[in-house]
N, C-alpha and C. Protein backbone atom coordinates (compact mmCIF):
# COMPACT_ATOMS: atom_id res chain seq x y z
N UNK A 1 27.84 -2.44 3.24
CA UNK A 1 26.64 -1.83 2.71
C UNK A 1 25.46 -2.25 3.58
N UNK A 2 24.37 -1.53 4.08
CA UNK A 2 23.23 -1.86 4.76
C UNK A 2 22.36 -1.39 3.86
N UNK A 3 21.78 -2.53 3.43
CA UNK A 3 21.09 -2.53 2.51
C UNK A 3 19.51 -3.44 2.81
N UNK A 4 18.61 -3.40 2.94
CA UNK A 4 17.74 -4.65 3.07
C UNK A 4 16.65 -5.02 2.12
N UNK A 5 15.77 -5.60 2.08
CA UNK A 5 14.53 -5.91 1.10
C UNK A 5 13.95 -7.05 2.05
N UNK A 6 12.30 -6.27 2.46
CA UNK A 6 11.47 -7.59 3.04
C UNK A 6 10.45 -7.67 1.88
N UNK A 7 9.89 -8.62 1.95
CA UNK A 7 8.74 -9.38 1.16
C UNK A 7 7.87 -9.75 2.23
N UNK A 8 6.76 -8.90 2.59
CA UNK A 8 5.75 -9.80 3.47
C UNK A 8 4.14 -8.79 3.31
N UNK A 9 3.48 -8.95 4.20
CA UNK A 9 2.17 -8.64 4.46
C UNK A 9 1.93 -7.47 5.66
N UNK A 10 1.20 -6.71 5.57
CA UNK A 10 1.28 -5.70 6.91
C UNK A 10 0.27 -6.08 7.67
N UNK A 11 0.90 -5.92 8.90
CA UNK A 11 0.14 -6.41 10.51
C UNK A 11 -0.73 -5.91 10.30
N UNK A 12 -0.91 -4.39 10.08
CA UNK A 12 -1.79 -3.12 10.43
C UNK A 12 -1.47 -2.49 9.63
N UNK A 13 -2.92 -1.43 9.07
CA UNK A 13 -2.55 -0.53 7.80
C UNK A 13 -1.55 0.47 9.13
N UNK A 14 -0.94 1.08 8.53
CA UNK A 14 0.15 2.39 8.81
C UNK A 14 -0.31 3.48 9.02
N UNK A 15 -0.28 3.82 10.05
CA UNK A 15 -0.75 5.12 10.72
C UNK A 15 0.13 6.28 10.90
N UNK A 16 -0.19 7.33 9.61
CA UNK A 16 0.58 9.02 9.52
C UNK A 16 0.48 9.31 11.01
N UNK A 17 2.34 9.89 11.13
CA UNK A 17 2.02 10.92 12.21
C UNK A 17 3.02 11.93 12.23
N UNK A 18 3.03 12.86 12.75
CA UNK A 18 3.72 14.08 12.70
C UNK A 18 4.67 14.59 13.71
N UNK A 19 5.85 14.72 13.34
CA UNK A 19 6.77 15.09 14.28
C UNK A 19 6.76 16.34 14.65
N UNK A 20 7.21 16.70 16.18
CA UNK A 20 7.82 18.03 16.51
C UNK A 20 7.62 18.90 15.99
N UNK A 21 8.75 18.88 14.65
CA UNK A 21 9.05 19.80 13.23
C UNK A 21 8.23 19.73 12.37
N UNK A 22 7.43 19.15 12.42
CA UNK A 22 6.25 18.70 11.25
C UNK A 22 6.35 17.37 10.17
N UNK A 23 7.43 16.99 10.78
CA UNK A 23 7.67 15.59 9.58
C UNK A 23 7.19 15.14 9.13
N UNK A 24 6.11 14.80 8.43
CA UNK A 24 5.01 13.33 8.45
C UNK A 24 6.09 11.73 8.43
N UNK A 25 5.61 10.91 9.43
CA UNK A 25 6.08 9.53 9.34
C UNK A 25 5.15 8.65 9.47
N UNK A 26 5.39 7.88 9.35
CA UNK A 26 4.75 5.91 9.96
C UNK A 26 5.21 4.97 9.58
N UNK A 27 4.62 4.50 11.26
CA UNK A 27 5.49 2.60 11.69
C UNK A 27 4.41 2.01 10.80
N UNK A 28 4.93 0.92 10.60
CA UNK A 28 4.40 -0.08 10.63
C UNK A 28 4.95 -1.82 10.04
N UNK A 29 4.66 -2.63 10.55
CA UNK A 29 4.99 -3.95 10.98
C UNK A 29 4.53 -4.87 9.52
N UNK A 30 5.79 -5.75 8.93
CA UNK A 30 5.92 -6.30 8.00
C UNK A 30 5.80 -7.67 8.22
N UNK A 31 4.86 -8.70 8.38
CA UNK A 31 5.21 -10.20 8.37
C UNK A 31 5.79 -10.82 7.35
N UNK A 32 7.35 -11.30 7.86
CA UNK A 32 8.30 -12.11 6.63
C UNK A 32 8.18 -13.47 7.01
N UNK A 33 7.60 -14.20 5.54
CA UNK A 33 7.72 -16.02 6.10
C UNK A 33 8.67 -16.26 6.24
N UNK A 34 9.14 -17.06 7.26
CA UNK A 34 10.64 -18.03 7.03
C UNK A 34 10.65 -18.76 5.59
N UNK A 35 11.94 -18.81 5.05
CA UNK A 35 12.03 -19.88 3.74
C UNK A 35 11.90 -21.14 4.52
N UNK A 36 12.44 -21.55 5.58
CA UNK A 36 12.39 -22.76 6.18
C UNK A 36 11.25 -23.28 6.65
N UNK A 37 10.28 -22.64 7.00
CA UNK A 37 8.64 -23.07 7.64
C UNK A 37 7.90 -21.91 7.46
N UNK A 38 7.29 -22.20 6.34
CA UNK A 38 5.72 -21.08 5.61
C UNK A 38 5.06 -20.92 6.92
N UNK A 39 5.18 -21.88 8.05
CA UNK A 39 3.72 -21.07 8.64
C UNK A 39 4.37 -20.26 9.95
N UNK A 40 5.37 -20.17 9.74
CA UNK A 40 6.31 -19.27 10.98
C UNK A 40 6.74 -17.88 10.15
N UNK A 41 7.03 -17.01 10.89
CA UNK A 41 7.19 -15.38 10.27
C UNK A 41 7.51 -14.59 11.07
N UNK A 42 8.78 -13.56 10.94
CA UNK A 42 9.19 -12.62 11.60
C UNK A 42 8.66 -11.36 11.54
N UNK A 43 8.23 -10.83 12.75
CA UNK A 43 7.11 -9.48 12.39
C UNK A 43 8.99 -8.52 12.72
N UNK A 44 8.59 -7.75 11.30
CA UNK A 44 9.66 -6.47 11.53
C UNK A 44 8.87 -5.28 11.88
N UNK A 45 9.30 -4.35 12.53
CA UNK A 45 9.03 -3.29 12.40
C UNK A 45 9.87 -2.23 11.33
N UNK A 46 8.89 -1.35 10.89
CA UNK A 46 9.82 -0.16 9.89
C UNK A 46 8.97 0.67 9.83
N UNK A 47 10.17 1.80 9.09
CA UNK A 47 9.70 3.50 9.82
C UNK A 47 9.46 4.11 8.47
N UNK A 48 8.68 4.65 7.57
CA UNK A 48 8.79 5.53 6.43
C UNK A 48 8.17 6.92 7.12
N UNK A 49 9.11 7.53 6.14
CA UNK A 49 9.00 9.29 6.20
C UNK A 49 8.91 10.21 4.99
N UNK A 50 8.40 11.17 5.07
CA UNK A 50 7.76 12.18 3.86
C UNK A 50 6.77 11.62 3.16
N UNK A 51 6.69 11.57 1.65
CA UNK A 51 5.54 11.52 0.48
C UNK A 51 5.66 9.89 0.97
N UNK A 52 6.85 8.80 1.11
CA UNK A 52 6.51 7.57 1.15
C UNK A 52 5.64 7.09 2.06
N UNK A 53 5.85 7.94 3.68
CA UNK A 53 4.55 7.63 4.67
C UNK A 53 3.42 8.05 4.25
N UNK A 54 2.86 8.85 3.33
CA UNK A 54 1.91 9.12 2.87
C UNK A 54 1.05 8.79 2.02
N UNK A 55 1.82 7.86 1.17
CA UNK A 55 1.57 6.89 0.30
C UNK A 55 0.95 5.78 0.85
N UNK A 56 2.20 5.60 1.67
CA UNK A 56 1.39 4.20 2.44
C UNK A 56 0.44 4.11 3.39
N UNK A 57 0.02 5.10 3.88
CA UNK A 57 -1.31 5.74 4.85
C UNK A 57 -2.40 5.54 3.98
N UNK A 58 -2.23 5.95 2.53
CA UNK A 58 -3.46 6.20 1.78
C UNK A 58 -3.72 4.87 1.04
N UNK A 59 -2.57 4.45 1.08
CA UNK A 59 -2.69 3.17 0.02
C UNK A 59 -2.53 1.59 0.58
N UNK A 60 -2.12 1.36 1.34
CA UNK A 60 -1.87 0.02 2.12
C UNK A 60 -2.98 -0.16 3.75
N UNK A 61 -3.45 -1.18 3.58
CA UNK A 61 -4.47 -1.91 4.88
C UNK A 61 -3.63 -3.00 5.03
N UNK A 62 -4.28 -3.93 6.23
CA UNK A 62 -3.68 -4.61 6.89
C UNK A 62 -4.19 -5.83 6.00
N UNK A 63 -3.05 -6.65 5.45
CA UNK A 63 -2.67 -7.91 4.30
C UNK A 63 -2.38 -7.67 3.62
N UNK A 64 -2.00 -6.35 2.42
CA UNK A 64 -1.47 -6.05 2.05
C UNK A 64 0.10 -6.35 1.56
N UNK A 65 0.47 -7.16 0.52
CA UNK A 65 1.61 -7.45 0.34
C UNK A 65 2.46 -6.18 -0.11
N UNK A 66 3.68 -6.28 0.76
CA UNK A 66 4.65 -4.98 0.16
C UNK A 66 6.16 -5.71 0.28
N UNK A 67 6.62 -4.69 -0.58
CA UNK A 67 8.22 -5.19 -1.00
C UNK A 67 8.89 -3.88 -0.31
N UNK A 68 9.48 -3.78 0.84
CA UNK A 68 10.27 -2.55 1.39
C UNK A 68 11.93 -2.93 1.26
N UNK A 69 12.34 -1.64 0.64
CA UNK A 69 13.58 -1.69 0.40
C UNK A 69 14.13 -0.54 1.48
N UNK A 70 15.40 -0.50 2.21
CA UNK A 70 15.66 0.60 2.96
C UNK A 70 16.80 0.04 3.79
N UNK A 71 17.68 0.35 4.42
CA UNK A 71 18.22 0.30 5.84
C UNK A 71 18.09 -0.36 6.98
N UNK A 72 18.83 -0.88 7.53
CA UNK A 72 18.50 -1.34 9.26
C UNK A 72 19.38 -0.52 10.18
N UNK A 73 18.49 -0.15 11.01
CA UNK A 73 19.01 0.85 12.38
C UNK A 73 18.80 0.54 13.35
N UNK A 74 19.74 0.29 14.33
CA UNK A 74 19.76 -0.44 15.55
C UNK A 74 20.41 0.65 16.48
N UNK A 75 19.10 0.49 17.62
CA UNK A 75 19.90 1.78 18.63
C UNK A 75 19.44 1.14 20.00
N UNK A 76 19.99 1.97 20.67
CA UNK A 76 19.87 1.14 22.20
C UNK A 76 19.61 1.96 23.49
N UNK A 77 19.42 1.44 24.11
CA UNK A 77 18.32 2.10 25.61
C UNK A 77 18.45 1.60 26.67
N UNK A 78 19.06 2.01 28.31
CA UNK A 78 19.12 1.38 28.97
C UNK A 78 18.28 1.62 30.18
N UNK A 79 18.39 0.41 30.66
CA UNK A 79 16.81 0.34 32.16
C UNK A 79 17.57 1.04 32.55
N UNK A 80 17.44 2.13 33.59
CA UNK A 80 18.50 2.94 34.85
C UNK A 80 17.92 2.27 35.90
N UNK A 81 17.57 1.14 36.07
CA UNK A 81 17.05 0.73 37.47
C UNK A 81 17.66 -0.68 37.34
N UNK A 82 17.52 -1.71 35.91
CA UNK A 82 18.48 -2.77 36.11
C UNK A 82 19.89 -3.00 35.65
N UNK A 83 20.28 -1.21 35.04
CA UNK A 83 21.17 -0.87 34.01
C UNK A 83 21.31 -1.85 32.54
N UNK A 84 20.38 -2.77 32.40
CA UNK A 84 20.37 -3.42 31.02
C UNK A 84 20.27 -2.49 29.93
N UNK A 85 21.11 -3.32 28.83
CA UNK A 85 20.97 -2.39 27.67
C UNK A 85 20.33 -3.02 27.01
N UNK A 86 18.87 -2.52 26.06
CA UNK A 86 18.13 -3.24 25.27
C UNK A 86 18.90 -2.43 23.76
N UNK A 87 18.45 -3.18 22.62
CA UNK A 87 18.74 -3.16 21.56
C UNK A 87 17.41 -3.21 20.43
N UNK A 88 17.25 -2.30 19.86
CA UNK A 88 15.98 -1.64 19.06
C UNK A 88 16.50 -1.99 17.59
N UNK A 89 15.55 -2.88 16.61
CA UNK A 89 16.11 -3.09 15.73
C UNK A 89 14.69 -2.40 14.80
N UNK A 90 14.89 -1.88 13.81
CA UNK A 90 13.71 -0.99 12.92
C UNK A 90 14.40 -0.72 11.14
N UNK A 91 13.70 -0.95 10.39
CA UNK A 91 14.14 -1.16 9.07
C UNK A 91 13.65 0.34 8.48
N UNK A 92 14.33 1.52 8.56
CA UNK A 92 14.15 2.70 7.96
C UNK A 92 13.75 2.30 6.00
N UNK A 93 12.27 2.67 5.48
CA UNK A 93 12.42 2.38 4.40
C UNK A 93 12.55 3.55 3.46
N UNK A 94 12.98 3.30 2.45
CA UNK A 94 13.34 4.54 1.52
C UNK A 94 12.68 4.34 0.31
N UNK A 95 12.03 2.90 0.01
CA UNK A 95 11.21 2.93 -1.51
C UNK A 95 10.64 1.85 -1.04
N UNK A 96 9.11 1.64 -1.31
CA UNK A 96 8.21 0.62 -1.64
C UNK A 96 7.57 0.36 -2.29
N UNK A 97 7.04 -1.48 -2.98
CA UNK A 97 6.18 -1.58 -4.06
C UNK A 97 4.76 -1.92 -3.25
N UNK A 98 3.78 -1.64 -3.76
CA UNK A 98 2.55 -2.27 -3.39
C UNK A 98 2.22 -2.95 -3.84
N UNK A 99 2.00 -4.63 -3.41
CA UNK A 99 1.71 -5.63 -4.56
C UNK A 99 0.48 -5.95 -4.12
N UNK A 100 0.02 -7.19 -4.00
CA UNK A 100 -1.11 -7.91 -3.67
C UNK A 100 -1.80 -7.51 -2.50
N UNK A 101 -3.41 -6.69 -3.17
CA UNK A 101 -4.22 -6.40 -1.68
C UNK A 101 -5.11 -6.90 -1.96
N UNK A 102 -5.69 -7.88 -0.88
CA UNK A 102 -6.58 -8.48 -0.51
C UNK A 102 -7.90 -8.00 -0.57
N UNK A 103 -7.84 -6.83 -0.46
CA UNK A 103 -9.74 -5.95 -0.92
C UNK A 103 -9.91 -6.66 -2.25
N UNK A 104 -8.91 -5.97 -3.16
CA UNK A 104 -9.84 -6.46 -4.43
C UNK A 104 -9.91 -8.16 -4.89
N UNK A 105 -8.69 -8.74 -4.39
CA UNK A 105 -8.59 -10.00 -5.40
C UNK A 105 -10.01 -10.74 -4.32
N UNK A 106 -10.60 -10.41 -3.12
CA UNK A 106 -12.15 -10.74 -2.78
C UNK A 106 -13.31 -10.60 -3.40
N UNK A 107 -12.49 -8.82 -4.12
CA UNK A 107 -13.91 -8.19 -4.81
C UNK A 107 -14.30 -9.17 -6.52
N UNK A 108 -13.08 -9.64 -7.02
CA UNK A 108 -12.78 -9.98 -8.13
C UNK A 108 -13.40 -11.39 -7.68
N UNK A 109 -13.06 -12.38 -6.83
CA UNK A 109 -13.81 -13.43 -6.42
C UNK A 109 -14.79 -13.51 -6.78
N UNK A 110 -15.59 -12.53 -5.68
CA UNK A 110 -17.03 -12.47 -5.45
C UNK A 110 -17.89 -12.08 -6.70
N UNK A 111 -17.44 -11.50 -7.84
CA UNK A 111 -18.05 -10.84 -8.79
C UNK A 111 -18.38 -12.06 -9.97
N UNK A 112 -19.84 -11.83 -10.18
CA UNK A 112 -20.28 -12.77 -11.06
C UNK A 112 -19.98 -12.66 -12.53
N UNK A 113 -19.45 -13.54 -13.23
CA UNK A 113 -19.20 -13.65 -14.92
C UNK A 113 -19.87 -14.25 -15.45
């Protein structure tokens, strides 16, 4: 089963873009803490497509905590000049939660009671 779930923060809000055919998609880059050392983190990249890239265009900025559930797809590419084969690793997502964004829990700070 390829199955995945990250838990992290986005590099960069996610930028819609449109394929060929008209697809709507967008990348964008997930920071996961290590369980072993909080201040170390693996930046993933991942790909959403249709109403979910659209969602997340309109709705997620950069700190943004998200929970992406989806796939890993690994494809590969080679130099024709050193014939190396590189290996592309990208987490296709298929459902996400939007949890903790940093706009408001500032705005909620800052606001006098």
């Amino acid at each position: 089963m390829n199955d995945i779930k990250l838990l992290g923060r986005l590099t960069n809000a996610p930028e819609l873009k449109k394929s060929t055919a008209g697809h709507t998609y967008a990348w964008f880059t997930v920071a996961v803490p290590r369980k072993s050392d909080k201040n170390e983190a693996d930046f993933i990249r991942c790909v959403a497509f249709g109403k979910l890239a659209s969602a997340m265009e309109q709705y997620c900025t950069k700190g943004r905590q998200i929970l992406v559930q989806g796939r890993l797809q690994v494809s590969q590419s080679t130099d024709q000049q050193t014939q190396q084969t590189r290996y592309h690793h990208t987490v296709v997502a298929h459902a996400a939660n939007f949890l903790h964004d940093p706009r408001y829990a500032q705005a909620s700070a800052e606001a006098p009671f």
